[in-house]
C-alpha atoms as a PDB file:
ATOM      1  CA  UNK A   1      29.717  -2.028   0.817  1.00  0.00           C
ATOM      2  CA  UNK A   2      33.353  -1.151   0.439  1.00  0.00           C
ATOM      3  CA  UNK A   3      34.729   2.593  -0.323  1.00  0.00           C
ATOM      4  CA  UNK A   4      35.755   0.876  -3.638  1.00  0.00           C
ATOM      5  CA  UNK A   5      32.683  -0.139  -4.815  1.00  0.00           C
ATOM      6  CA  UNK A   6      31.219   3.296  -4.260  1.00  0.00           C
ATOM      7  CA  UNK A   7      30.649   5.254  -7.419  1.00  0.00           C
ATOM      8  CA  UNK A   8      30.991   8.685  -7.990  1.00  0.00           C
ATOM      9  CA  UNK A   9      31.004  10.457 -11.400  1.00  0.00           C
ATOM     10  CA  UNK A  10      34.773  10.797 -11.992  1.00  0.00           C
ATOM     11  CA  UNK A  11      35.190   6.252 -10.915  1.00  0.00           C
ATOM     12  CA  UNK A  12      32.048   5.746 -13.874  1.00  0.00           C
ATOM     13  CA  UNK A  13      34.332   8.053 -15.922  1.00  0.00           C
ATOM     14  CA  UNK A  14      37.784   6.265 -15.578  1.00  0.00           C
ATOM     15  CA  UNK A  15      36.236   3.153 -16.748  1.00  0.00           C
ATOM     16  CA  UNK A  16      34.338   4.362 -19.184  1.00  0.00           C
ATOM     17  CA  UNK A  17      37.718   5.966 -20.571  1.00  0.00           C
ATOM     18  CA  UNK A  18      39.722   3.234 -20.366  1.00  0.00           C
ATOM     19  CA  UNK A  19      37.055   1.104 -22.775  1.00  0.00           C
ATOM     20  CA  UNK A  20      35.344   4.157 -24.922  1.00  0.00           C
ATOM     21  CA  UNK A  21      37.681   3.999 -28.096  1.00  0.00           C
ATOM     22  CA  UNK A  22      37.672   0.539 -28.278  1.00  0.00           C
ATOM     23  CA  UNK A  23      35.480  -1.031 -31.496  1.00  0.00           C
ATOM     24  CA  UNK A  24      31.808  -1.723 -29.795  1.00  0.00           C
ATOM     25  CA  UNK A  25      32.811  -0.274 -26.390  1.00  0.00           C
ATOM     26  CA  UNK A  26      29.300  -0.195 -24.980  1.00  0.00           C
ATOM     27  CA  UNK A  27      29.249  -3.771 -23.935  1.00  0.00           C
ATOM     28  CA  UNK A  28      32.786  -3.574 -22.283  1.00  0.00           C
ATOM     29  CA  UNK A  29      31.825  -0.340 -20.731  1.00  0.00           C
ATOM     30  CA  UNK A  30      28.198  -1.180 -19.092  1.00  0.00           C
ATOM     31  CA  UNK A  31      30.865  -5.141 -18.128  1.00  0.00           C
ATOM     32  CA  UNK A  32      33.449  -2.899 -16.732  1.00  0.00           C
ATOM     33  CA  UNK A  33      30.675  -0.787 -14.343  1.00  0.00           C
ATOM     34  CA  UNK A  34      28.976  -3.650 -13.340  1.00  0.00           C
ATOM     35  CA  UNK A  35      31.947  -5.243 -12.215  1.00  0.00           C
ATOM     36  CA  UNK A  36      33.824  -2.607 -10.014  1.00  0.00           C
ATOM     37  CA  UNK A  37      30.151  -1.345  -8.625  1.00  0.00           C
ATOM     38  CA  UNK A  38      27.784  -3.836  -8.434  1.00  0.00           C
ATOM     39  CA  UNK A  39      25.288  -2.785 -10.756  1.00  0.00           C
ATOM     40  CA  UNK A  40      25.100   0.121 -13.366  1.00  0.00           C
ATOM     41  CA  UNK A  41      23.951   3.288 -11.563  1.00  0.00           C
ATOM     42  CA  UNK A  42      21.049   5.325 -13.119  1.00  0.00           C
ATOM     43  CA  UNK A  43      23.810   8.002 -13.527  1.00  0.00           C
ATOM     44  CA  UNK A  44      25.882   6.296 -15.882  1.00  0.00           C
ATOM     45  CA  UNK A  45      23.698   6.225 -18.777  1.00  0.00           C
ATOM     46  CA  UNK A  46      23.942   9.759 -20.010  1.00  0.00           C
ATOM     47  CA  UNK A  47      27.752   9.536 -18.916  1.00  0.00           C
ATOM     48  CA  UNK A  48      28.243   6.790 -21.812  1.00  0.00           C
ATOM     49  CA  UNK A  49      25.929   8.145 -24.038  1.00  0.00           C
ATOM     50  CA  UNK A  50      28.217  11.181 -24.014  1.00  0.00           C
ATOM     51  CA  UNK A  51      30.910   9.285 -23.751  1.00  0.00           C
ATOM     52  CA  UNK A  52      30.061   7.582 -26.990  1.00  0.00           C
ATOM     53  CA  UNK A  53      28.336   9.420 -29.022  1.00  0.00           C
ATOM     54  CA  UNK A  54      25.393   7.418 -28.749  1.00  0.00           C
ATOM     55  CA  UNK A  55      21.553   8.632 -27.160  1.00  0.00           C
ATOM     56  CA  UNK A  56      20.906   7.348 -23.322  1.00  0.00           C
ATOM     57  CA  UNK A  57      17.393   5.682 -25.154  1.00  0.00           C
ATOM     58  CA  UNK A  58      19.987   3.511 -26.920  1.00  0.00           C
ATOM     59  CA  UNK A  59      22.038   2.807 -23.575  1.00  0.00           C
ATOM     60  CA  UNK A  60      19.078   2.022 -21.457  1.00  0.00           C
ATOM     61  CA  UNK A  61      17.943  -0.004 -24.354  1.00  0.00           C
ATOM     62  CA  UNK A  62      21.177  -2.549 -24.122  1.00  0.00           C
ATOM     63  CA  UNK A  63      20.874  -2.498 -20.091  1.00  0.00           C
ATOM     64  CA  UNK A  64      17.655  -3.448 -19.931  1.00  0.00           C
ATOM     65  CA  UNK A  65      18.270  -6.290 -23.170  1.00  0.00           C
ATOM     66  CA  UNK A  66      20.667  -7.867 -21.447  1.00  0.00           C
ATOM     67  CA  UNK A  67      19.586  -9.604 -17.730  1.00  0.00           C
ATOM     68  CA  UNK A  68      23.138  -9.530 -16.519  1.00  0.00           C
ATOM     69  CA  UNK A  69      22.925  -5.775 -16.183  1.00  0.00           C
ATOM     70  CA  UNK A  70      21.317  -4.552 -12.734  1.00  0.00           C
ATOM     71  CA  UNK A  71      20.464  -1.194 -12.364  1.00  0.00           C
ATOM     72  CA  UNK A  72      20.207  -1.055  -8.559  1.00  0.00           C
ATOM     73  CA  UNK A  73      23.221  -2.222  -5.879  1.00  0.00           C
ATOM     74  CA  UNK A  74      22.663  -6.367  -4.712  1.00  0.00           C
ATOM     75  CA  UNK A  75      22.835  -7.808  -1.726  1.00  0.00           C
ATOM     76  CA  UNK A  76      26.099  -9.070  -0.287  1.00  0.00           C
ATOM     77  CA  UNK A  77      25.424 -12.168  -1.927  1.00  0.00           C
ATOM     78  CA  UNK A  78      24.151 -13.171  -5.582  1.00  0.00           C
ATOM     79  CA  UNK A  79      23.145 -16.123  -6.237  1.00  0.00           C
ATOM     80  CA  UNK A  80      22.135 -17.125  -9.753  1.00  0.00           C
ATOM     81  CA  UNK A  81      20.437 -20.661 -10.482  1.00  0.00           C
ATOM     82  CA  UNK A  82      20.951 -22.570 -14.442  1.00  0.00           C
ATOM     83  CA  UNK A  83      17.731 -22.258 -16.364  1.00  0.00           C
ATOM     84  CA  UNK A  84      19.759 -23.838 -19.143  1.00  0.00           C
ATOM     85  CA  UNK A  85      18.013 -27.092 -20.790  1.00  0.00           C
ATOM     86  CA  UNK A  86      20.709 -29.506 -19.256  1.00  0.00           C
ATOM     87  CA  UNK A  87      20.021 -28.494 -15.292  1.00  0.00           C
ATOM     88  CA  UNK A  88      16.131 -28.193 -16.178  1.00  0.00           C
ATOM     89  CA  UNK A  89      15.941 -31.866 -17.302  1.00  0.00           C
ATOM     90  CA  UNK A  90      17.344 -32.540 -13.506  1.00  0.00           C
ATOM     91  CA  UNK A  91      15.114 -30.476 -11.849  1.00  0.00           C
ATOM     92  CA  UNK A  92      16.387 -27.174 -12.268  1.00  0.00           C
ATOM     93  CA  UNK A  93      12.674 -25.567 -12.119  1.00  0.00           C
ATOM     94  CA  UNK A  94      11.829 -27.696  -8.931  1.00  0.00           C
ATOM     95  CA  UNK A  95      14.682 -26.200  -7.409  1.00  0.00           C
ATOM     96  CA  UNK A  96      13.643 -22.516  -8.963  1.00  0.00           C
ATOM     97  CA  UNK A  97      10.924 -23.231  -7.229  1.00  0.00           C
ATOM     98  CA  UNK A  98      12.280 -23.751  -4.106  1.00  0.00           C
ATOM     99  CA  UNK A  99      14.533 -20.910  -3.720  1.00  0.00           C
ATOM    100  CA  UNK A 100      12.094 -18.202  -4.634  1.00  0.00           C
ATOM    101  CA  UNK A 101       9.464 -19.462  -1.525  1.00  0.00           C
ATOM    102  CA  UNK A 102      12.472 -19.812   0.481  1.00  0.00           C
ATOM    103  CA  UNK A 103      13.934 -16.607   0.069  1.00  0.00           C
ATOM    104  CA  UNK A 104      10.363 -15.162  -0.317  1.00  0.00           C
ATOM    105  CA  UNK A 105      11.620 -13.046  -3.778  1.00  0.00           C
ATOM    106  CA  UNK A 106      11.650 -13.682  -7.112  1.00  0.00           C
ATOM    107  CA  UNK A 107      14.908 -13.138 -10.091  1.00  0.00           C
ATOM    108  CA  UNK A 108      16.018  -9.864  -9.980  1.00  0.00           C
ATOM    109  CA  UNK A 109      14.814  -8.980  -6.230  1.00  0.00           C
ATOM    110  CA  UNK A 110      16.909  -8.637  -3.191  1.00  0.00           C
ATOM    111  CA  UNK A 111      15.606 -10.347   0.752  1.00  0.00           C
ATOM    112  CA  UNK A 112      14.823  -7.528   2.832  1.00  0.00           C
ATOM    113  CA  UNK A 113      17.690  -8.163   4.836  1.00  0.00           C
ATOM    114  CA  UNK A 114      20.301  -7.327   2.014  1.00  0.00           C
ATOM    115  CA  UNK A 115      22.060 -10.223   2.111  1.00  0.00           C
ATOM    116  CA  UNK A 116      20.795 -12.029  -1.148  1.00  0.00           C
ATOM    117  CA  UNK A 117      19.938 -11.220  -4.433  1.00  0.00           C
ATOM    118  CA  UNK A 118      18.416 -13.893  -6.879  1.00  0.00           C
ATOM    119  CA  UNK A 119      19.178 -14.127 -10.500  1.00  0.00           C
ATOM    120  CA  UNK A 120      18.590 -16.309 -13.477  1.00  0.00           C
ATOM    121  CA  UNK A 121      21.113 -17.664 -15.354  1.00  0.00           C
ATOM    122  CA  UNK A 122      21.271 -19.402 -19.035  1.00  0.00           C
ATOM    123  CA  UNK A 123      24.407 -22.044 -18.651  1.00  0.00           C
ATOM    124  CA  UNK A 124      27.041 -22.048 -15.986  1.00  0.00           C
ATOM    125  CA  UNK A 125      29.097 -24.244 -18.046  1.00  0.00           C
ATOM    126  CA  UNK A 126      28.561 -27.014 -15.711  1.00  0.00           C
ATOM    127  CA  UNK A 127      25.798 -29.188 -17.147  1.00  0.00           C
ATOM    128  CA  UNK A 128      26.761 -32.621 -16.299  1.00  0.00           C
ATOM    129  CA  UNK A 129      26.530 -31.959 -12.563  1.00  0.00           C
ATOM    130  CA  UNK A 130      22.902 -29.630 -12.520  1.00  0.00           C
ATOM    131  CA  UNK A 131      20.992 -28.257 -11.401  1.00  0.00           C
ATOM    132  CA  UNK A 132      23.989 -26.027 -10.783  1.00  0.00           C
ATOM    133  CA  UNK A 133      24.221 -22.206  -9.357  1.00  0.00           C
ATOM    134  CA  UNK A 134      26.227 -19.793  -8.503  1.00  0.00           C
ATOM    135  CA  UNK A 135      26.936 -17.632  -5.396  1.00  0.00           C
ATOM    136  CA  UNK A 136      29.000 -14.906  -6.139  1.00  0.00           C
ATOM    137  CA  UNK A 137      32.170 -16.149  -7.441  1.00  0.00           C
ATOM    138  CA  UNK A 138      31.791 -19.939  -6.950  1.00  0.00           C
ATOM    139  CA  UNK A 139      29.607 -22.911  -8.926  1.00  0.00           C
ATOM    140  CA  UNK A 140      28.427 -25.288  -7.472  1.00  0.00           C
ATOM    141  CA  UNK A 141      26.424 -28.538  -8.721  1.00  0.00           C
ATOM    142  CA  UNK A 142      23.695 -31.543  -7.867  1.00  0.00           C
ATOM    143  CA  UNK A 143      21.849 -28.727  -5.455  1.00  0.00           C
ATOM    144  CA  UNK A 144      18.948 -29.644  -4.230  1.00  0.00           C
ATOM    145  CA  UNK A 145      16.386 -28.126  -1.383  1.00  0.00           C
ATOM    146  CA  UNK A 146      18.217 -29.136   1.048  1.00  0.00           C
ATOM    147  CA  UNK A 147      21.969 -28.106  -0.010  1.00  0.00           C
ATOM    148  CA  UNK A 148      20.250 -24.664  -1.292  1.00  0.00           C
ATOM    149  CA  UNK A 149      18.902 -23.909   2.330  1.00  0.00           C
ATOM    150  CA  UNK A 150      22.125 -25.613   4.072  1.00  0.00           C
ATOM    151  CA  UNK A 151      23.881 -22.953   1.071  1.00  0.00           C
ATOM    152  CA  UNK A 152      21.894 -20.132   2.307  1.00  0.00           C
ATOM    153  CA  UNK A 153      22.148 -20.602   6.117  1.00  0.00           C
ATOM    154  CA  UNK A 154      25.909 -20.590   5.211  1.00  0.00           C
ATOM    155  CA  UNK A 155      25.743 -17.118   3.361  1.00  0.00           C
ATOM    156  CA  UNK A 156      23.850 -15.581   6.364  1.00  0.00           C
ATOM    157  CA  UNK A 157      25.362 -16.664   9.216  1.00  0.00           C
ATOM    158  CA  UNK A 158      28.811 -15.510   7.289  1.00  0.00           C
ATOM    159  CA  UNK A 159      30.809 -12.263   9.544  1.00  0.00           C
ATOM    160  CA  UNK A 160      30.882  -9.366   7.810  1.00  0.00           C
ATOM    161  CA  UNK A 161      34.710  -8.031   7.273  1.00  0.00           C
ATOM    162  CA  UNK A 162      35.159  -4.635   7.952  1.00  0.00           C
ATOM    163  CA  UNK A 163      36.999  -2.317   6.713  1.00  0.00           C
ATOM    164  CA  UNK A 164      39.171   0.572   7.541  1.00  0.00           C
END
């Protein structure tokens, strides 16, 4: 992981004030965190509860509402797969299926080796070409077994760039 998505208290703090006195700033707040760090650290709750005025039982409460929020760091790579109703009718679940006994986790878990983290996700957007996912950044559509593992081979055999 990069120096800059390392958190300390003061890095949760400038996003949280650049966000805090905006109307229903929790959401943007916990979106902003997620995005520079990774995930939301355990820390960061009573920050924004401060923050905003609000009890950490009420923060928590949104985190763990919402799927999209992890609480620990992921692997180097995410990859989330549509459980939407469009990529299920094309085999969406069969495909579920396959990358969970593949990667040997289940959503929300990390591969011992760090390198991916497995999500669900409700509707990439790109329903005419499911089952879709997404790694990282990038969609992609008609997966099947075979892409996923050809996918996955891809994201592990990937150098690492190093920094500094």
């Amino acid at each position: 992981m990069s120096d800059s998505r390392r958190w300390t208290p003061q890095s949760l703090q400038v996003e949280i004030d650049a966000l805090k006195h905006k109307p229903g700033a929790l959401l943007p707040i916990l979106h902003a965190i997620q995005d520079r760090f990774g995930f939301i650290p355990e820390a960061a709750v009573a920050q924004i509860a401060e923050s905003l005025g609000q009890t950490r039982a009420e923060v928590h409460g949104v985190i763990s509402f919402y799927h999209h929020f992890r609480t620990t760091p992921p692997g180097r790579h995410v990859v989330q797969i549509c459980r939407a109703e469009a990529c299920q009718s094309v085999g969406a679940r069969a495909l579920e299926a396959h990358a969970k006994e593949c990667l040997g986790i289940d959503y929300h878990q990390t591969t011992t080796d760090r390198e991916i983290t497995l999500e669900a996700v409700y509707c990439l957007g790109n329903c005419a070409c499911g089952p879709s996912l997404r790694i990282d950044d990038e969609v992609r559509g008609r997966v099947t077994p075979d892409t996923f593992n050809a996918i996955i081979d891809e994201l592990r055999t990937q150098t690492l760039e190093v920094v500094g």
